[in-house]
Structures are given as structure tokens and as C-alpha cells.
Protein backbone atom coordinates (compact mmCIF):
# COMPACT_ATOMS: atom_id res chain seq x y z
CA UNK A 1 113.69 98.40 84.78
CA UNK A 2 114.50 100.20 81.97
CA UNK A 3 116.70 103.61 82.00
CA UNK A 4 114.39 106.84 82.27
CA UNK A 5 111.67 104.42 81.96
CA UNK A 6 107.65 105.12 82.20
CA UNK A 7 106.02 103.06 84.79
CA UNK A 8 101.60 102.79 84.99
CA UNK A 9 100.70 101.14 87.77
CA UNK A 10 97.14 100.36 88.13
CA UNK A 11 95.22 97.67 90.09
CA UNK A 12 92.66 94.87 88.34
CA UNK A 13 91.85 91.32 88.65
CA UNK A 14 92.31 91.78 92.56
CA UNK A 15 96.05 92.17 92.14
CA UNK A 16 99.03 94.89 91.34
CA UNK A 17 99.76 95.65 87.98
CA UNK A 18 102.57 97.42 86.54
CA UNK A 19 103.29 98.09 83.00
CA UNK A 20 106.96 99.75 82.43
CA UNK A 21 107.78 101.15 78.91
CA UNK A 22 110.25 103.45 77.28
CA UNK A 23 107.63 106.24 76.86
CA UNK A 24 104.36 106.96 78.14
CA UNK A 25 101.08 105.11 76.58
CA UNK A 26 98.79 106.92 74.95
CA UNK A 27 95.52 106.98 76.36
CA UNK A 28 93.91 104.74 73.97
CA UNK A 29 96.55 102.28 74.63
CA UNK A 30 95.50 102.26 78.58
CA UNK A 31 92.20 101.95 77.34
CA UNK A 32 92.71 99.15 75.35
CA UNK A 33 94.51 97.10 78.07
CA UNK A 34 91.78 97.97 80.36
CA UNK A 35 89.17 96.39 77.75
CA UNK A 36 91.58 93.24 77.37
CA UNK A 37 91.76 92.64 80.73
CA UNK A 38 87.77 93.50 81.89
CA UNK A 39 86.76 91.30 78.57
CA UNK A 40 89.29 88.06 80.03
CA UNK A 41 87.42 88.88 83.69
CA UNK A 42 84.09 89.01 82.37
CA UNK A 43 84.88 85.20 80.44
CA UNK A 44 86.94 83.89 82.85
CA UNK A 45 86.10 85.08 86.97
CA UNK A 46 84.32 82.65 89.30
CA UNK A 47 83.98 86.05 91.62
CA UNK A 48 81.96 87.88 89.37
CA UNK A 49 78.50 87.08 88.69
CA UNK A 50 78.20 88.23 84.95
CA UNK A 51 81.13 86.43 84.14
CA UNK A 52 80.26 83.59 81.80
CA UNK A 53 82.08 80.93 84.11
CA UNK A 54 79.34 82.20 86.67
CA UNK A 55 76.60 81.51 84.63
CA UNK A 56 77.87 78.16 83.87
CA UNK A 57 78.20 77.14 87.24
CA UNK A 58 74.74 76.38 88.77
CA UNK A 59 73.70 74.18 86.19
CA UNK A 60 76.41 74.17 83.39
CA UNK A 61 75.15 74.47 79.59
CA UNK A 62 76.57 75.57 76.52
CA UNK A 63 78.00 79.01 75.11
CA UNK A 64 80.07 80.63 72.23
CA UNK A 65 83.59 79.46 73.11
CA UNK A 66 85.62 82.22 74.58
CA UNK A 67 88.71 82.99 72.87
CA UNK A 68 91.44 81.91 75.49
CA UNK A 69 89.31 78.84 76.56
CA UNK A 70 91.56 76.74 73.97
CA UNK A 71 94.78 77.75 74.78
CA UNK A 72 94.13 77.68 78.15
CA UNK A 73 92.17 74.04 78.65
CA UNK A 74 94.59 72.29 76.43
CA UNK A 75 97.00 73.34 79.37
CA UNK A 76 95.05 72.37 82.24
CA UNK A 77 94.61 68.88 80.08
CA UNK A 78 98.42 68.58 79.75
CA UNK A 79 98.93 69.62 83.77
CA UNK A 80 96.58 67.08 84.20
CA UNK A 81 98.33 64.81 82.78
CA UNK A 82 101.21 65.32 84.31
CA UNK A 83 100.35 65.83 87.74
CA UNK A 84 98.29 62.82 88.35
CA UNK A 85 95.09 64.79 88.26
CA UNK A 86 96.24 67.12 90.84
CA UNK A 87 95.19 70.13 88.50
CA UNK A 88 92.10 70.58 87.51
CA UNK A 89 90.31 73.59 85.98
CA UNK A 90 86.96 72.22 88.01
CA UNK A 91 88.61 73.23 91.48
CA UNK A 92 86.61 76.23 91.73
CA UNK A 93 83.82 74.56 94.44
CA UNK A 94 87.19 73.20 96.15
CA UNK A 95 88.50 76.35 96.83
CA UNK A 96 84.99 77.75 97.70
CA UNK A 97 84.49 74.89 100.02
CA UNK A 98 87.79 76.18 102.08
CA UNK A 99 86.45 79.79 102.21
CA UNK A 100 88.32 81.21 98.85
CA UNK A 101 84.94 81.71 97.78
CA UNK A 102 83.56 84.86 95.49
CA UNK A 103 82.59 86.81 98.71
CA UNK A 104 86.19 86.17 100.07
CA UNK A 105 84.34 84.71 103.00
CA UNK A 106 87.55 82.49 103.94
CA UNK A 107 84.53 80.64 106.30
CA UNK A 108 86.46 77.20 105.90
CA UNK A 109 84.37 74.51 105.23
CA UNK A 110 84.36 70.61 104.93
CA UNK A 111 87.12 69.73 101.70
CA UNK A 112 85.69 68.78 98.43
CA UNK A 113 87.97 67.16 95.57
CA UNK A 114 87.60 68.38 92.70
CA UNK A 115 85.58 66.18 89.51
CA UNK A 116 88.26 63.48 88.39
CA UNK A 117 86.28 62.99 85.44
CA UNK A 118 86.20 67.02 84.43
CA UNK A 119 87.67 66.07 81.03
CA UNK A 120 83.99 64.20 80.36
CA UNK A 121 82.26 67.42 81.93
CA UNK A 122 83.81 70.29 80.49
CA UNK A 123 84.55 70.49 76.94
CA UNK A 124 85.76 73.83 74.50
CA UNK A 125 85.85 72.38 70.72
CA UNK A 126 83.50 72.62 67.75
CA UNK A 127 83.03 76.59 69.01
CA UNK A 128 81.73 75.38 71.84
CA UNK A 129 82.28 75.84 75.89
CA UNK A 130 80.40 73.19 77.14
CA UNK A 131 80.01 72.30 80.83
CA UNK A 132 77.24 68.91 81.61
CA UNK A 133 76.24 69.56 85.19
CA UNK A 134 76.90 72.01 88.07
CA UNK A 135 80.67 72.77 88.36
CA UNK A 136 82.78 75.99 88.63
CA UNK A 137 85.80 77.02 86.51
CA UNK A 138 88.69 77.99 87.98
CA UNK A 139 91.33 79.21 85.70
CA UNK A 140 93.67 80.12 88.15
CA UNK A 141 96.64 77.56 87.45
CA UNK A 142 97.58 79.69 83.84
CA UNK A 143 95.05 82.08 83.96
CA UNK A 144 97.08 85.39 84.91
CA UNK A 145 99.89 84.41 82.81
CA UNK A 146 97.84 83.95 80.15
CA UNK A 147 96.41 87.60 80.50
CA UNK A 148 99.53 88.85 80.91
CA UNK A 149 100.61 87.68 77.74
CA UNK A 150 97.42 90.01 76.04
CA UNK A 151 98.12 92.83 78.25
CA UNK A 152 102.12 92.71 76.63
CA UNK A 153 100.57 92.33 73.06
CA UNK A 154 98.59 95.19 73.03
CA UNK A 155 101.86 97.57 74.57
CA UNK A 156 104.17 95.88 72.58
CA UNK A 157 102.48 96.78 69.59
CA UNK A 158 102.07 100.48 70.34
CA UNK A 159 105.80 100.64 72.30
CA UNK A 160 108.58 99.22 70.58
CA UNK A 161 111.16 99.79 72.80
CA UNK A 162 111.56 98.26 76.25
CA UNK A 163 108.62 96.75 77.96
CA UNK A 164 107.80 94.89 81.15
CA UNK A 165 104.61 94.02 82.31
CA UNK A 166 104.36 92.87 86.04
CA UNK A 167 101.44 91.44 87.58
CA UNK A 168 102.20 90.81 90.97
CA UNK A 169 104.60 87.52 90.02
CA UNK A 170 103.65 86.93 87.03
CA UNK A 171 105.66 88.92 84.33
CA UNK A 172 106.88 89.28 80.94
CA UNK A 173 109.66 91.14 79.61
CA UNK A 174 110.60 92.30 76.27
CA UNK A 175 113.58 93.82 75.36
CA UNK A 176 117.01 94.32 77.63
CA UNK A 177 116.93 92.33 80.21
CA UNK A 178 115.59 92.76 83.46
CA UNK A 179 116.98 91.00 86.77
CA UNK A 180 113.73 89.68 89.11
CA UNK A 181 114.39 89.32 93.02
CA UNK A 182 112.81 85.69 93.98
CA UNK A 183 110.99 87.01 96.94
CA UNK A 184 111.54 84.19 99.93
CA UNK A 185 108.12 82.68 100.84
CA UNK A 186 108.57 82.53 104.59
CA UNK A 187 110.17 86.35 104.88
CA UNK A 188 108.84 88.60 101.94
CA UNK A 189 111.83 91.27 102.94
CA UNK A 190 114.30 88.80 101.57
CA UNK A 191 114.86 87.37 98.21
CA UNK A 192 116.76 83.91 97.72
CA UNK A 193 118.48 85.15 94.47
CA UNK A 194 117.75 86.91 91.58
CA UNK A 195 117.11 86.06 87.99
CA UNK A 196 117.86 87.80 84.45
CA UNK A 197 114.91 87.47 82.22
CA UNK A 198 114.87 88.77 78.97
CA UNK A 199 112.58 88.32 76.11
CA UNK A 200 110.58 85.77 78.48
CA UNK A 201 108.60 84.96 80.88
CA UNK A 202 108.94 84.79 84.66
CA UNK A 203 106.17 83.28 86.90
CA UNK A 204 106.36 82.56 90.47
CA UNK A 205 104.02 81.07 93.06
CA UNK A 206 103.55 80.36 96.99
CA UNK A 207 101.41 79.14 99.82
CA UNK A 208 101.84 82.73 101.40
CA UNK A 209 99.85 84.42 99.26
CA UNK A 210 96.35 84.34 99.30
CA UNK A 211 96.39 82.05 102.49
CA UNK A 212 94.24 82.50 105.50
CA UNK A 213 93.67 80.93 108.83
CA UNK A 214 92.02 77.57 109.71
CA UNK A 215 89.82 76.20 112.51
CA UNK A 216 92.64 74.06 112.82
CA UNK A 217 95.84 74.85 113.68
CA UNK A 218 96.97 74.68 109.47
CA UNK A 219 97.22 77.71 107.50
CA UNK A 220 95.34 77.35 104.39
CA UNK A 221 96.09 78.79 101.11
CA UNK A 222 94.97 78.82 97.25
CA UNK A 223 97.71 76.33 96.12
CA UNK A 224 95.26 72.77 96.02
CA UNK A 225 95.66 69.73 95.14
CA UNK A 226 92.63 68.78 93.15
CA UNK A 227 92.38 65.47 93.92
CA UNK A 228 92.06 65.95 97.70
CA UNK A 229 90.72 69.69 97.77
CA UNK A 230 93.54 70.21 100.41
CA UNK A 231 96.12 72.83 100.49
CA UNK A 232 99.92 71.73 99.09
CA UNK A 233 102.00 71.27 102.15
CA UNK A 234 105.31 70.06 100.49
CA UNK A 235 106.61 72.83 98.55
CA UNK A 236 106.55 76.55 100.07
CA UNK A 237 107.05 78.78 95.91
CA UNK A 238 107.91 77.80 92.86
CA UNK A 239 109.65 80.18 89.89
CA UNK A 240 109.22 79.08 86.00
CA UNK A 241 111.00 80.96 83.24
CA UNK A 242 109.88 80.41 79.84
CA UNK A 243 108.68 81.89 76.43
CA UNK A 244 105.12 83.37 77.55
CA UNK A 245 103.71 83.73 80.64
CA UNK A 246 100.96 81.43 80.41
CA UNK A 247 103.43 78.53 79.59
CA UNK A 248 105.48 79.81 82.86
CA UNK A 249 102.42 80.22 84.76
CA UNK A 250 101.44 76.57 84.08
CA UNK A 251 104.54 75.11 85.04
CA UNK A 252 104.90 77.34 88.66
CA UNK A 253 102.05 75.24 89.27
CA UNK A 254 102.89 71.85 88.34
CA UNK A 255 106.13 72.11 90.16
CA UNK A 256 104.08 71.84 93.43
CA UNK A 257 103.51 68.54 92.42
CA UNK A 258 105.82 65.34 91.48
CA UNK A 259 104.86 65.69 87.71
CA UNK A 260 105.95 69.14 87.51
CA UNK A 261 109.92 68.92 86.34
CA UNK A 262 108.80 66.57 83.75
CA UNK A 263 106.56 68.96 81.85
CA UNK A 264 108.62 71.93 82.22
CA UNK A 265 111.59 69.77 80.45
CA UNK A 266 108.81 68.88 78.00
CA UNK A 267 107.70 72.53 77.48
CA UNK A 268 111.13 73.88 77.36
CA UNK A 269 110.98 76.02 80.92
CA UNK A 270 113.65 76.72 83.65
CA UNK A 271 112.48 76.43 87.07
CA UNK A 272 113.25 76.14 91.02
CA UNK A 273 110.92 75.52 93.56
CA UNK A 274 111.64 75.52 97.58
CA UNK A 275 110.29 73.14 100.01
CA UNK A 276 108.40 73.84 103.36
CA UNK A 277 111.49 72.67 104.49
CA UNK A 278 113.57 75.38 103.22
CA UNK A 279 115.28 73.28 100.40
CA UNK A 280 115.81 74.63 97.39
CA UNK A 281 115.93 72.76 94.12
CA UNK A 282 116.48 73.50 90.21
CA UNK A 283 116.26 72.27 87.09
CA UNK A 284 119.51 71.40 85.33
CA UNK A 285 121.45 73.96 83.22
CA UNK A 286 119.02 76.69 85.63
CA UNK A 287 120.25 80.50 85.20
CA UNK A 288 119.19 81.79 88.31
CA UNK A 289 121.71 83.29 90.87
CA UNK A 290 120.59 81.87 94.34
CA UNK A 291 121.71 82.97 97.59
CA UNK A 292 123.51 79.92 98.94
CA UNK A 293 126.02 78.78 101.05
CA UNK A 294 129.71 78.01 100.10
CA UNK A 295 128.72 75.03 101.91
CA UNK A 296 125.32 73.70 101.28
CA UNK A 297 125.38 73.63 97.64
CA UNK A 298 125.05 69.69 97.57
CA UNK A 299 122.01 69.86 99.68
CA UNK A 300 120.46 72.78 98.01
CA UNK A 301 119.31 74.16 101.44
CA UNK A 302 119.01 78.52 101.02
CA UNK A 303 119.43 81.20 103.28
């Protein structure tokens, strides 16, 4: 962090927050991220009920357009794509039906894929946010990267110096650059390396956080695969660097899926992912300084 720097840590969305600038923000300032961030919650949270994705969800219908639904969509359309259909911003019943539910009831219940065809159900032009039947929203895939992004336009514009703005793995810096421990997945009191961001984007994922116990003897988490309403079970986290959070945020979630290296070359992001095996793999011409062995580099396995 930044020398002599401020730090305002504050909690919202169900997570950590920490914004980190040269000097402290004015009161209006805190203010006015509070207001970006209760105005994207009160649009975009399946566990609020005055949130307009609740009202949507019993029977669908039509309403103004938010102003991130564009932005946002268009990504889940291109992770769609990409993926096979394994993200899909109509997962919201899936991860209900395993107990990730808006009363955090994790009471696991029978798996429900997500609507293949959500691209006929859900649709956010002409104005418009349009939904044809029963269905919830779940923006989850790019949705904290992409209010991260707000959150760092609002300080940036009233702090001109140094500025990070962490929320719990998903973070932005601008300015000198900041080094990020990769927390390991399977030991959060370890990191498998450590990577310089600056003027970007870092987002980062994993199956052991927000996971809870099943009836079976699996572990379930929030990480699905739409298609199959079933946790991930191949890769363990996933890191994406890139321009904006939202764009990093999207690809930490594709990499848990075959499609994912793909888009982030498309896109223009840097990323590494770990299996459940403990292999670690990167993209090509990746700056991150991993924790390996003299010896293991070929197989990519970390310690």
C-alpha cells in the first residue's frame, strides 16, 4: 500500500471493503461511495427483497433498464459463449436450490441447471430489462468487479494520488504499484506468489469461499457450473489481471471452465488458475512471481 497512506475499511455487499488513498476522504466522498454501492445492491441483489432483480423473479416483467445491466449482460453473453453455457446470469434458483439462497439457509437441496435458453428470457436493450417468466438474476460472475470499478471512479475523482480499492479479492489499483499475495485456496495462511499490479485490475476466485457442507460427503461452494447446477470440482482459484475489474472479474470465472484461457487472450487479461490437484497453470508471457520449485517448473505443480 501506499507510503503514509489512509486506509477506510468498511463492510457492504456481505463482504470486506477497503479503500486506501493518499489522504483521507472527505465525508461526502464516503457518502457518495456508500450511495454507489447501496444503488448497484438495490438493482442488482437476489438477497434483498426491494432489489429490482427480486421483483423480477417470481414472475419476471419489464422495468427501466438499470445502468450496469449492459455492460454487465453483454459479459455474461460473451462468458457464455465461451464456456459452453457454463455461465449464466439465470443461476440464481441454482444456487438457491443448493442452499446459497437469500436467507443463507445453505439447506441443500435437489440441483437445478440453470435456463440454457436465458438469452431468449432475459433481455436489457431498447431501455429495457426484460425477464419472460419466473427466473432469478445472479450477477455474481462480474458483478463485484464491476462495482468495484464505480467505487474507484468516484475516489479517483476526488483523490488523485494513489488509490487502491480492495474488496475482498477483487481489486483495483491506480497509481504505483502495489504487489497482491495470491492467497493458496487449500491453506489461507499461505500465498503461492505474489503479483505487481499497477494501474489494473486484479480478481481472484475459489471454491473455499462461500462453501458449505453437504448431506453428502462433497463440500459445496458458490463456483457452478450452469449447465449442471453443480459445484466446479476441477479447478480449486483462479487470478485474472486486467484493465478493470469487471473485465478481470469475468475472466476469474471463466477460467474454471475449458473456455476460459481463450477469452482472457481475447480480452487482453493475464491469468493463473490452480487445480484441485494442486497444479498450477498460467497464461503465456504471465507476470506473476509463483512460489515454485527449482524442480517442478515443467509440471507447474506449487508449494
Amino acid at each position: 500500500m501506499p507510503t503514509a497512506a489512509v486506509s477506510w475499511r468498511f463492510e457492504a455487499i456481505g463482504t470486506a471493503w477497503e479503500v486506501v488513498t493518499d489522504e483521507p476522504l472527505p465525508s461526502a466522498v464516503r457518502a457518495a461511495v456508500r450511495a454507489v454501492i447501496d444503488g448497484f445492491d438495490r438493482e442488482w441483489s437476489r438477497f434483498r427483497a426491494d432489489s429490482v432483480v427480486s421483483g423480477l423473479a417470481p414472475s419476471g416483467g419489464a422495468v427501466p433498464r438499470p445502468a450496469d445491466a449492459v455492460p454487465m449482460l453483454d459479459a455474461f453473453a460473451a462468458l457464455d459463449a465461451a464456456t459452453g453455457g457454463a455461465v449464466n446470469p439465470l443461476v440464481g434458483e441454482s444456487l438457491s436450490a443448493l442452499g446459497y439462497d437469500a436467507a443463507y439457509s445453505l439447506q441443500e437441496r435437489e440441483a437445478r441447471p440453470a435456463p440454457a435458453d436465458w438469452r431468449e428470457r432475459l433481455t436489457w436493450r431498447d431501455g429495457t430489462l426484460s425477464l419472460s417468466g419466473p427466473a432469478t438474476i445472479d450477477v455474481g460472475a462480474v458483478g463485484k468487479g464491476r462495482l468495484v470499478d464505480l467505487v474507484l471512479d468516484v475516489v479517483a475523482a476526488a483523490s488523485p494520488g494513489d488509490v487502491v480499492v480492495d474488496a475482498s479479492g477483487d481489486l483495483a489499483v491506480r497509481g504505483r504499484p502495489q504487489r497482491i499475495g495470491l492467497e493458496h485456496p487449500f491453506d489461507p495462511r499461505r500465498a503461492i506468489g505474489v503479483w505487481e499490479v499497477r494501474d489494473a485490475a486484479l480478481c481472484a476466485s475459489a471454491i473455499n469461499r462461500r462453501a458449505w457442507p453437504s448431506v453428502t460427503e462433497t463440500t459445496l461452494h458458490h463456483v457452478l457450473d450452469a449447465r449442471t447446477g453443480q459445484p466446479v470440482r476441477t479447478y480449486a482459484a483462479t487470478w485474472a489481471v486486467a484493465a478493470d475489474a469487471m473485465t478481470a472479474d469475468a475472466i476469474a470465472t471463466a477460467l474454471f471452465f475449458d473456455g476460459g484461457p481463450a477469452l482472457a487472450h481475447e480480452w487482453g487479461a493475464e491469468w493463473l488458475r490452480m487445480t484441485t490437484d494442486g497444479a498450477v497453470e498460467w497464461a503465456p508471457g504471465c507476470r506473476a512471481d509463483l512460489f515454485l520449485r527449482a524442480d517442478s517448473v515443467e509440471r507447474g505443480w506449487a508449494i
